[in-house]
C-alpha atoms as a PDB file:
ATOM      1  CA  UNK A   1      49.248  82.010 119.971  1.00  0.00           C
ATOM      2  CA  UNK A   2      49.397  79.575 122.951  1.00  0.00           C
ATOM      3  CA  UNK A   3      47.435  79.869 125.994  1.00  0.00           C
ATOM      4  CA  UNK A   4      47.299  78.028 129.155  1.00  0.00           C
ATOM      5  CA  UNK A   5      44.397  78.348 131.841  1.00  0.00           C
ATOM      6  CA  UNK A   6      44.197  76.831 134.721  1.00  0.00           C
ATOM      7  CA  UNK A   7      46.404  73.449 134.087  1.00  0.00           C
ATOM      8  CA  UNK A   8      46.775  71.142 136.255  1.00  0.00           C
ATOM      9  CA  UNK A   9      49.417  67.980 136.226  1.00  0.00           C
ATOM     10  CA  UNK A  10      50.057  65.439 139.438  1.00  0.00           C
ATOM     11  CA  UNK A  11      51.982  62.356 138.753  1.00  0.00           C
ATOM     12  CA  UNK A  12      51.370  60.180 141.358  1.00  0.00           C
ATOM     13  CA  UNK A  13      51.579  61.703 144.596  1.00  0.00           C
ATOM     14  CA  UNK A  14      54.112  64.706 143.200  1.00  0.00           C
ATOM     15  CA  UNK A  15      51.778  67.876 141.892  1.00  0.00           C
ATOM     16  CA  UNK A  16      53.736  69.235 139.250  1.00  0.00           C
ATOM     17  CA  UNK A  17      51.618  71.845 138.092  1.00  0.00           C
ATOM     18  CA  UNK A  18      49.334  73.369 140.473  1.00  0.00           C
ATOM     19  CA  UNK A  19      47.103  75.922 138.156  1.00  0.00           C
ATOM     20  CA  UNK A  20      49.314  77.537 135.860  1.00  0.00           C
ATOM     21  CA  UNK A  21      48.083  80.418 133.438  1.00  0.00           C
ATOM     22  CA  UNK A  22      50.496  81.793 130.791  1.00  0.00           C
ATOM     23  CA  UNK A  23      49.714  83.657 127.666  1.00  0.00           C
ATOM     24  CA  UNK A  24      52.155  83.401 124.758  1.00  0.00           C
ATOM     25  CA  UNK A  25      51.839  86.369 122.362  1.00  0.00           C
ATOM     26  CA  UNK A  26      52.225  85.152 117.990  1.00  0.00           C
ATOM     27  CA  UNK A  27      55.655  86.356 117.359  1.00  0.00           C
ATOM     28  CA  UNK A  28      56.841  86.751 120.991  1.00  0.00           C
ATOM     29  CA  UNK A  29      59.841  85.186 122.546  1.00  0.00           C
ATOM     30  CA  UNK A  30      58.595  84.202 125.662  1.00  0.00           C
ATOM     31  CA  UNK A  31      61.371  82.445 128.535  1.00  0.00           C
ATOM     32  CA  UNK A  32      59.986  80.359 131.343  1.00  0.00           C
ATOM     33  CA  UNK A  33      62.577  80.459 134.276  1.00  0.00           C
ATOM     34  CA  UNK A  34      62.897  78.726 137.596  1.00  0.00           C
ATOM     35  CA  UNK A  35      64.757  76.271 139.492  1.00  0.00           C
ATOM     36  CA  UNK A  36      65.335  72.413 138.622  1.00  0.00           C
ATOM     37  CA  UNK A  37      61.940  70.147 139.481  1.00  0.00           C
ATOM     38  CA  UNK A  38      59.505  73.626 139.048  1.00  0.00           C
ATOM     39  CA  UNK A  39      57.716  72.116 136.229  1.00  0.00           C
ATOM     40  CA  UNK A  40      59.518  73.786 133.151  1.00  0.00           C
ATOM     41  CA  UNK A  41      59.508  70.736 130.582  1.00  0.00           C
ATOM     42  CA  UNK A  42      56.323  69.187 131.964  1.00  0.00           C
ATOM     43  CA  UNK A  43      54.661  73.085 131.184  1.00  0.00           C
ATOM     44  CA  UNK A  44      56.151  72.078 127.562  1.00  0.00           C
ATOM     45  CA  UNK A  45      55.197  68.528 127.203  1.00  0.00           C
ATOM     46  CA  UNK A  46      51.452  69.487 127.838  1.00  0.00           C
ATOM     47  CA  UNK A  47      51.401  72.182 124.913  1.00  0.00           C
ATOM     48  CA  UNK A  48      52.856  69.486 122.667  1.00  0.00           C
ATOM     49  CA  UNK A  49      50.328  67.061 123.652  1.00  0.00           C
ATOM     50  CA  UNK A  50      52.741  64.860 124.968  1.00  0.00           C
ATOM     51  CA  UNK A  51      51.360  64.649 128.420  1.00  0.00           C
ATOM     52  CA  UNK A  52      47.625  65.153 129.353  1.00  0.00           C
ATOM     53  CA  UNK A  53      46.982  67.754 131.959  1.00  0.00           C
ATOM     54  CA  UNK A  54      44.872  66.929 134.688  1.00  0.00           C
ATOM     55  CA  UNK A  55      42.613  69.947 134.712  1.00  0.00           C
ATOM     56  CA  UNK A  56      42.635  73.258 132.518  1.00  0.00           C
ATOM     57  CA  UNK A  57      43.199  74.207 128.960  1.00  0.00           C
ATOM     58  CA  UNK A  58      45.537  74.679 126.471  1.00  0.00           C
ATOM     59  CA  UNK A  59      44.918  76.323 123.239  1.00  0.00           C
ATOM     60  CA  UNK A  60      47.327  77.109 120.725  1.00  0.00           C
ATOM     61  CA  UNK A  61      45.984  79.441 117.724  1.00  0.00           C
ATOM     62  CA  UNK A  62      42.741  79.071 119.438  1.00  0.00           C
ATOM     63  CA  UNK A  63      42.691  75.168 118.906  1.00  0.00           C
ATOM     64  CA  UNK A  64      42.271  72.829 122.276  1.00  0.00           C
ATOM     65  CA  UNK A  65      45.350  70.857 122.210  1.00  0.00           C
ATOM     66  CA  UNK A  66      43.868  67.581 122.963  1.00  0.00           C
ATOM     67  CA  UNK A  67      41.381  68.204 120.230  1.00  0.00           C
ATOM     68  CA  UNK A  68      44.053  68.411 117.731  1.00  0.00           C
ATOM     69  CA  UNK A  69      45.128  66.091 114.761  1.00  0.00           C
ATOM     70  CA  UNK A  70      48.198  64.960 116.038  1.00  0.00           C
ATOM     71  CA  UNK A  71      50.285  65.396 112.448  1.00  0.00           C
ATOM     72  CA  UNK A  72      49.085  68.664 111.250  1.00  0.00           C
ATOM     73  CA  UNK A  73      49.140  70.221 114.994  1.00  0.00           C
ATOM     74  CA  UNK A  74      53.372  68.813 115.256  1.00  0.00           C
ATOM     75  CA  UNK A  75      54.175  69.989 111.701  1.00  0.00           C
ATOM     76  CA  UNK A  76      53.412  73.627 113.639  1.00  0.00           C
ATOM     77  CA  UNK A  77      56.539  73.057 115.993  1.00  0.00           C
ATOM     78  CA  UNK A  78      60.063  72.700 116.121  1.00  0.00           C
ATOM     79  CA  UNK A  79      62.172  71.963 118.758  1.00  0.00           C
ATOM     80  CA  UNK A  80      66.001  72.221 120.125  1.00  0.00           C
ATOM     81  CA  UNK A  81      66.723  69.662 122.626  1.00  0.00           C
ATOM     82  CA  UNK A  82      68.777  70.124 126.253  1.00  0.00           C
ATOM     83  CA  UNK A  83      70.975  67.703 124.984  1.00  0.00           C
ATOM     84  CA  UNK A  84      71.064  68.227 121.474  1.00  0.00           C
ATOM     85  CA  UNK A  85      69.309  64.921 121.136  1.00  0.00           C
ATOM     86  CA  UNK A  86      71.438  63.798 117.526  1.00  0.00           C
ATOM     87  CA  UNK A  87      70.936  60.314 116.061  1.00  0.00           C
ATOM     88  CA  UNK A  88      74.430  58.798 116.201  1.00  0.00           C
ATOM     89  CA  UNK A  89      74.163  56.867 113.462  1.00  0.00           C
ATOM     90  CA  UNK A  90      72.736  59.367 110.885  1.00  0.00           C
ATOM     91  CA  UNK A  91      74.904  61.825 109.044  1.00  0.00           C
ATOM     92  CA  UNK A  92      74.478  65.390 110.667  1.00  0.00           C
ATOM     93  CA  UNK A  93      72.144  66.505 107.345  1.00  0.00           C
ATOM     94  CA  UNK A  94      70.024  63.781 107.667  1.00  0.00           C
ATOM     95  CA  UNK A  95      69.308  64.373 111.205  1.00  0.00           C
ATOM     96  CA  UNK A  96      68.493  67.846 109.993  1.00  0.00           C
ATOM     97  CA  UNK A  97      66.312  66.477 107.346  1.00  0.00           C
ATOM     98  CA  UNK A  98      64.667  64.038 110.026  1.00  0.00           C
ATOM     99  CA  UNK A  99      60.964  65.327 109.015  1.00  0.00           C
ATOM    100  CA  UNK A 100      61.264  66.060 106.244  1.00  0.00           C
ATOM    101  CA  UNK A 101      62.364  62.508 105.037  1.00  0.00           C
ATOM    102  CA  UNK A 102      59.301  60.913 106.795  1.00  0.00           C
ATOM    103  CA  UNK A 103      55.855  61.308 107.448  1.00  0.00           C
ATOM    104  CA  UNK A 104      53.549  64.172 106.310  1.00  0.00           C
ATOM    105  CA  UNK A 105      56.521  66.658 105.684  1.00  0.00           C
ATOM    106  CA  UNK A 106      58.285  64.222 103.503  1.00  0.00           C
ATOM    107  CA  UNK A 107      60.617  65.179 100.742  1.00  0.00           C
ATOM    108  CA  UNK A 108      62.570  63.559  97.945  1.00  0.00           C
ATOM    109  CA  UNK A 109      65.503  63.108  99.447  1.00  0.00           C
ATOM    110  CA  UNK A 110      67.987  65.509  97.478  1.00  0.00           C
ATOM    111  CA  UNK A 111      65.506  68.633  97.840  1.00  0.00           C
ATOM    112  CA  UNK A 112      65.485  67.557 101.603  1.00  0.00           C
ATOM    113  CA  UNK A 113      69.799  67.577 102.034  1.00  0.00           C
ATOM    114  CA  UNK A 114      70.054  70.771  99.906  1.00  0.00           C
ATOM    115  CA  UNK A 115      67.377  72.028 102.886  1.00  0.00           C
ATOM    116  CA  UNK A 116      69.488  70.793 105.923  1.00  0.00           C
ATOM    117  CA  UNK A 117      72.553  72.200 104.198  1.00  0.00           C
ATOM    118  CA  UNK A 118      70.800  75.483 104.040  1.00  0.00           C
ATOM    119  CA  UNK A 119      70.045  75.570 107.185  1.00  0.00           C
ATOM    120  CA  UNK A 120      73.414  74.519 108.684  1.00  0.00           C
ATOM    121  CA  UNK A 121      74.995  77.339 106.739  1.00  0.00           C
ATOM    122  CA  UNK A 122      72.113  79.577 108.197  1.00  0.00           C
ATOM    123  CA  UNK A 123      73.591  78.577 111.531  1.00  0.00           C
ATOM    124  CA  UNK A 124      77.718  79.069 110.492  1.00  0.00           C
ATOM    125  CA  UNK A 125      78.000  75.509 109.830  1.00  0.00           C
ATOM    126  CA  UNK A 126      79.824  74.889 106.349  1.00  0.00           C
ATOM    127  CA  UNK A 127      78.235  72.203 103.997  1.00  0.00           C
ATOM    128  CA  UNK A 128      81.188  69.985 104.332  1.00  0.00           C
ATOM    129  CA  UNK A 129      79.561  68.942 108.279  1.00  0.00           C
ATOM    130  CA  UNK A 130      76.688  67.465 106.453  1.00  0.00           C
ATOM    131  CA  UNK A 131      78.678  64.185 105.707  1.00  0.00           C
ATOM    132  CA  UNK A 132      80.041  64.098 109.330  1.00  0.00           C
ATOM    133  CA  UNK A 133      78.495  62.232 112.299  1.00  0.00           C
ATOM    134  CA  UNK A 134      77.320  63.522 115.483  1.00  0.00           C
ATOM    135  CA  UNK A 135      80.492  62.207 117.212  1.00  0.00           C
ATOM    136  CA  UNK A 136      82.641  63.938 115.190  1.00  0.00           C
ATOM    137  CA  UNK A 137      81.736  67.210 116.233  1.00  0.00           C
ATOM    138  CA  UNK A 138      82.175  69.752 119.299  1.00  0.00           C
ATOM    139  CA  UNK A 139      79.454  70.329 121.810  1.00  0.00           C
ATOM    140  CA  UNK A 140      78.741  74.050 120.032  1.00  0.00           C
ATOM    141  CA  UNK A 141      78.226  72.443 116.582  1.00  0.00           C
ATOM    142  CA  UNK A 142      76.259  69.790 117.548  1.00  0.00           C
ATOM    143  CA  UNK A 143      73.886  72.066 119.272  1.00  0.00           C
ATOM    144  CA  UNK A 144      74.062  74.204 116.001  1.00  0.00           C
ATOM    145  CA  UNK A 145      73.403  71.508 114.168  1.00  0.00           C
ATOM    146  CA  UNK A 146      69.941  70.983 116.617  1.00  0.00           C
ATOM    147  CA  UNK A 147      68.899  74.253 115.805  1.00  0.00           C
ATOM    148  CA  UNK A 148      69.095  73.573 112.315  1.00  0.00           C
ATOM    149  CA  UNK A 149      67.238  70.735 112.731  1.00  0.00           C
ATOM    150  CA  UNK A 150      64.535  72.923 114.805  1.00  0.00           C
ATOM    151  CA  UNK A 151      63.778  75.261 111.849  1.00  0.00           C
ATOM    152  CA  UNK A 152      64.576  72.723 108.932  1.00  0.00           C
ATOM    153  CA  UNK A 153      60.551  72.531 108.343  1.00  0.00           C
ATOM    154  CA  UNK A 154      60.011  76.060 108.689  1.00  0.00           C
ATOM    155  CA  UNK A 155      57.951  75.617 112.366  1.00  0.00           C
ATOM    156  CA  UNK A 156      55.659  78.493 113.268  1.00  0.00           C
ATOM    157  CA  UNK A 157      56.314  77.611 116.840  1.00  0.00           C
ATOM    158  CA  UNK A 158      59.736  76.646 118.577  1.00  0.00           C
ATOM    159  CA  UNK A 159      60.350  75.339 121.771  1.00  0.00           C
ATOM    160  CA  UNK A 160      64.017  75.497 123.060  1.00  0.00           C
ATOM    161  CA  UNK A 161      64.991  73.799 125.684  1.00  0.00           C
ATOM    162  CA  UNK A 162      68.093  74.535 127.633  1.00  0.00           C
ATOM    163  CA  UNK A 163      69.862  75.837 124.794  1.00  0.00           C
ATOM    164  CA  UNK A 164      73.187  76.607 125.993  1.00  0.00           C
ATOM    165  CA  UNK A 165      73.927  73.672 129.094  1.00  0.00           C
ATOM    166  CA  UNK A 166      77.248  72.369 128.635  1.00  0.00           C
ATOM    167  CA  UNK A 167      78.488  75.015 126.423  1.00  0.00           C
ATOM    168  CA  UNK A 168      81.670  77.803 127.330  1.00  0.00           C
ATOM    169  CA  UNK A 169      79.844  81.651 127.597  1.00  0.00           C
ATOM    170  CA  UNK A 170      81.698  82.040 124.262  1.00  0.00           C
ATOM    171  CA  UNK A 171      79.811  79.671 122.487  1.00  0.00           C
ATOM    172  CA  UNK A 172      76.313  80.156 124.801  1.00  0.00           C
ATOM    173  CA  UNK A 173      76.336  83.724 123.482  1.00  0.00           C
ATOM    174  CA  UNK A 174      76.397  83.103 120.026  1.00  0.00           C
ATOM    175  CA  UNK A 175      73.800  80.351 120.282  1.00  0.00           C
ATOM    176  CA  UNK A 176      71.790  82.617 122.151  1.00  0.00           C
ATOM    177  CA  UNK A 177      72.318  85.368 118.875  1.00  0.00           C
ATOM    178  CA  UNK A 178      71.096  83.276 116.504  1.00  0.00           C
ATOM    179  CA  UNK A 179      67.935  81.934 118.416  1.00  0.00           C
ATOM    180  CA  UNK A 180      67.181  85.652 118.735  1.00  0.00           C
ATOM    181  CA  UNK A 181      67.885  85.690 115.004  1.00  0.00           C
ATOM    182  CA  UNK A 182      66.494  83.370 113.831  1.00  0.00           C
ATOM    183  CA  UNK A 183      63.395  83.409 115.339  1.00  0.00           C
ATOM    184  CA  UNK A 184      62.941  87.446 114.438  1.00  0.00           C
ATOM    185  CA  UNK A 185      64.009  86.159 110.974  1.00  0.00           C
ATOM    186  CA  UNK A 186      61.488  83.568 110.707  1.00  0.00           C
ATOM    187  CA  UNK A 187      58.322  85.526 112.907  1.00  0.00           C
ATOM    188  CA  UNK A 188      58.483  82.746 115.104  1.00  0.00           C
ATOM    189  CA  UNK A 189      56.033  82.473 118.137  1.00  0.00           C
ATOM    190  CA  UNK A 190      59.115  80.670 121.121  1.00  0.00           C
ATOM    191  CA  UNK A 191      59.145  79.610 124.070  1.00  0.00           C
ATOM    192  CA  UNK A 192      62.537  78.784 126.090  1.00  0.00           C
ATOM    193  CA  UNK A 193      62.999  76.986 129.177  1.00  0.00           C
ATOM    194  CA  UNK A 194      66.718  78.321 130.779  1.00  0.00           C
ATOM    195  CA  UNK A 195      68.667  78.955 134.003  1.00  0.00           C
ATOM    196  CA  UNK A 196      70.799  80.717 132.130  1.00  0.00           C
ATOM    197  CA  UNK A 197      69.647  84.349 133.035  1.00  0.00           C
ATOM    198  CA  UNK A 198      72.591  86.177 130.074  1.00  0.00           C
ATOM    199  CA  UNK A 199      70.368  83.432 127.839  1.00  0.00           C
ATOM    200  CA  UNK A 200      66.897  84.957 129.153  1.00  0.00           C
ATOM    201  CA  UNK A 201      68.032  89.126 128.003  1.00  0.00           C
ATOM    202  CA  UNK A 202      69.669  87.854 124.751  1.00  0.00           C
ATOM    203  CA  UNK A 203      66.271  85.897 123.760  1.00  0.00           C
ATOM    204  CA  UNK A 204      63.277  86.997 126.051  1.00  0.00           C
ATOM    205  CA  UNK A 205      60.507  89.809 125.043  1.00  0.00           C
ATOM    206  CA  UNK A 206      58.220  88.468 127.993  1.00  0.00           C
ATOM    207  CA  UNK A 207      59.078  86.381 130.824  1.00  0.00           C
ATOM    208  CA  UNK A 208      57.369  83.936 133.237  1.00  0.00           C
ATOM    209  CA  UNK A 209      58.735  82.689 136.702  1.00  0.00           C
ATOM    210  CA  UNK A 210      57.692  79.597 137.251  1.00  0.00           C
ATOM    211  CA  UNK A 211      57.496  78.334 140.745  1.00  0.00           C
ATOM    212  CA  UNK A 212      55.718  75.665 143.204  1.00  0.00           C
ATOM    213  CA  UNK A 213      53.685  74.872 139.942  1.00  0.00           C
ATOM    214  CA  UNK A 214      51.884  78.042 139.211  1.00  0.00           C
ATOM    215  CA  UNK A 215      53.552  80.802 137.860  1.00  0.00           C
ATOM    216  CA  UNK A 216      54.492  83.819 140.173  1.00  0.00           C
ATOM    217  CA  UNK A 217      55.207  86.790 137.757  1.00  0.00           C
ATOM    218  CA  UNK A 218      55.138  87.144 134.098  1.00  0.00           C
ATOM    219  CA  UNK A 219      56.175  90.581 132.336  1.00  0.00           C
ATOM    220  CA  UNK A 220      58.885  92.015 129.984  1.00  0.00           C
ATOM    221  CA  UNK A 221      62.127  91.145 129.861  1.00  0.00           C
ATOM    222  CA  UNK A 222      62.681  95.011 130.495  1.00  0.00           C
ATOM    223  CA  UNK A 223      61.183  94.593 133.995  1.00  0.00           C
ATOM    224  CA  UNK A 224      62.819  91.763 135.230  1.00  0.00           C
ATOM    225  CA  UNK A 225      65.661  93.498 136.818  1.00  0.00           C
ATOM    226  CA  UNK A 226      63.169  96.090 138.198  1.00  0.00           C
ATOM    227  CA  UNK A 227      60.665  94.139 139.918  1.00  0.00           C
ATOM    228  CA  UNK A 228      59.779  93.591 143.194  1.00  0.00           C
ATOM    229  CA  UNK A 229      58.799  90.074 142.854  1.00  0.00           C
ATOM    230  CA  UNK A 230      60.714  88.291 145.827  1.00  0.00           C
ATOM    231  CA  UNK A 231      60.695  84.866 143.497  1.00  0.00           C
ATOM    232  CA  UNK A 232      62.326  86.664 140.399  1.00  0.00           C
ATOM    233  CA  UNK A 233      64.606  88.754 142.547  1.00  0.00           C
ATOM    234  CA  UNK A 234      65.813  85.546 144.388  1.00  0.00           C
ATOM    235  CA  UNK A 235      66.404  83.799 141.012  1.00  0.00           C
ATOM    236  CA  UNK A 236      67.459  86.227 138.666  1.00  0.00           C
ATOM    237  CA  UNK A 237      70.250  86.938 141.893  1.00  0.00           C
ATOM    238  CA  UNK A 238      71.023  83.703 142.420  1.00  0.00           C
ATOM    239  CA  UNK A 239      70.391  84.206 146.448  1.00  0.00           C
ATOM    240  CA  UNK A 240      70.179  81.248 148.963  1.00  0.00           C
ATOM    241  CA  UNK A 241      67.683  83.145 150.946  1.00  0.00           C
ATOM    242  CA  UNK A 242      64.501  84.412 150.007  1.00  0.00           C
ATOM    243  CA  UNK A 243      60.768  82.542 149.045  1.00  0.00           C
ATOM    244  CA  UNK A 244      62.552  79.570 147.290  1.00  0.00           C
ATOM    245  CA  UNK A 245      63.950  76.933 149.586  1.00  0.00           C
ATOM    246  CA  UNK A 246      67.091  75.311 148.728  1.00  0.00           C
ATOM    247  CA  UNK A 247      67.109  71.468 148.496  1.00  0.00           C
ATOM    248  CA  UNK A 248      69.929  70.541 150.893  1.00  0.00           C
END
């Protein structure tokens, strides 16, 4: 479903990506891990289009990204935010509703609230939250309320990113069960960017270590633990010494 070869991204004097090639199986839950500054959104922002890679391709369904019409090629995706990423001033169901109250998803506008509240019940949230503000809500219902948002247009693709900073392991675990969910559920093709390793075995099928912009190992989730990758063991370990210099 998404393929990157070869891609390239400096900004300035600071080479991001040095050459990374990932493959992204239709269906698959695939988690990108590494450490803070490795590359992990910018990886993202160049499948959405958002930022032009230097050199290399990206192909998603077999269709060059920058080749795309920009519309139709976002309608494919959904995404959850690190930071859950709410408008404050719009009631929770209409930031659920966000697409599909604009733009080429549009809606009339009761078919798109009785969508957003089926999708916050989808995600425990009761339909009396759909009246309620951002504000008025705890961290682990607003971040509900961004994966409703993420599959309220019924994405074939969904990028989440961070999904459990900030949250208790209480409430990370049961976010991480209903990504896994939800994107089963739906047939989803994911990717997830995390340093959360408990989030990587709740969601992963494949994963890809992403390091010094280029990524070091890819496999199943199975053979994380197993590997003899020094970069994943370091990581997955959390050890100061290894192949991956701490910034001091």
């Amino acid at each position: 479903m998404i393929t990157m070869s070869g891609v390239h991204k400096t900004f300035g004097s600071n080479h991001v990506l040095r050459g990374v090639n990932l493959s992204v199986d239709r269906g698959t839950s695939c988690v990108i891990i590494g450490g803070s500054g490795t590359g992990k959104s910018v990886t993202i922002k160049c499948v959405l289009g958002l930022v032009t890679p230097d050199a290399g391709t990206i192909t998603v369904d077999g269709q060059d990204v920058t080749k795309a019409d920009r519309d139709a090629f976002l309608a494919r995706f959904g995404m959850l935010f690190q930071g859950g990423a709410l408008f404050d001033s719009l009631p929770v169901w209409q930031n659920v509703a966000f697409r599909l109250l604009r733009g080429a998803l549009k809606r009339p506008k009761a078919e798109a609230r009785e969508i957003a509240i089926e999708k916050l019940r989808r995600v425990g949230l009761k339909p009396d939250v759909a009246d309620r503000f951002p504000a008025e809500l705890s961290g682990g219902m607003q971040k509900r309320v961004g994966l409703a948002r993420a599959i309220a247009a019924e994405p074939e693709i969904i990028f989440f990113d961070e999904p459990t900073t900030g949250l208790d392991p209480i409430m990370a675990g049961v976010i991480n069960d209903l990504i896994r969910e939800i994107v089963v559920e739906m047939g989803a093709t994911a990717i997830t960017i995390t340093h959360d390793m408990s989030s990587v075995r709740a969601i992963a099928d494949t994963v890809a270590m992403l390091h010094d912009g280029v990524i070091k190992w890819t496999g199943p989730v199975a053979q994380m633990d197993v590997t003899d990758d020094p970069y994943v063991q370091q990581f997955i370990h959390g050890r100061a010494e290894g192949p991956i210099e701490a910034v001091r």
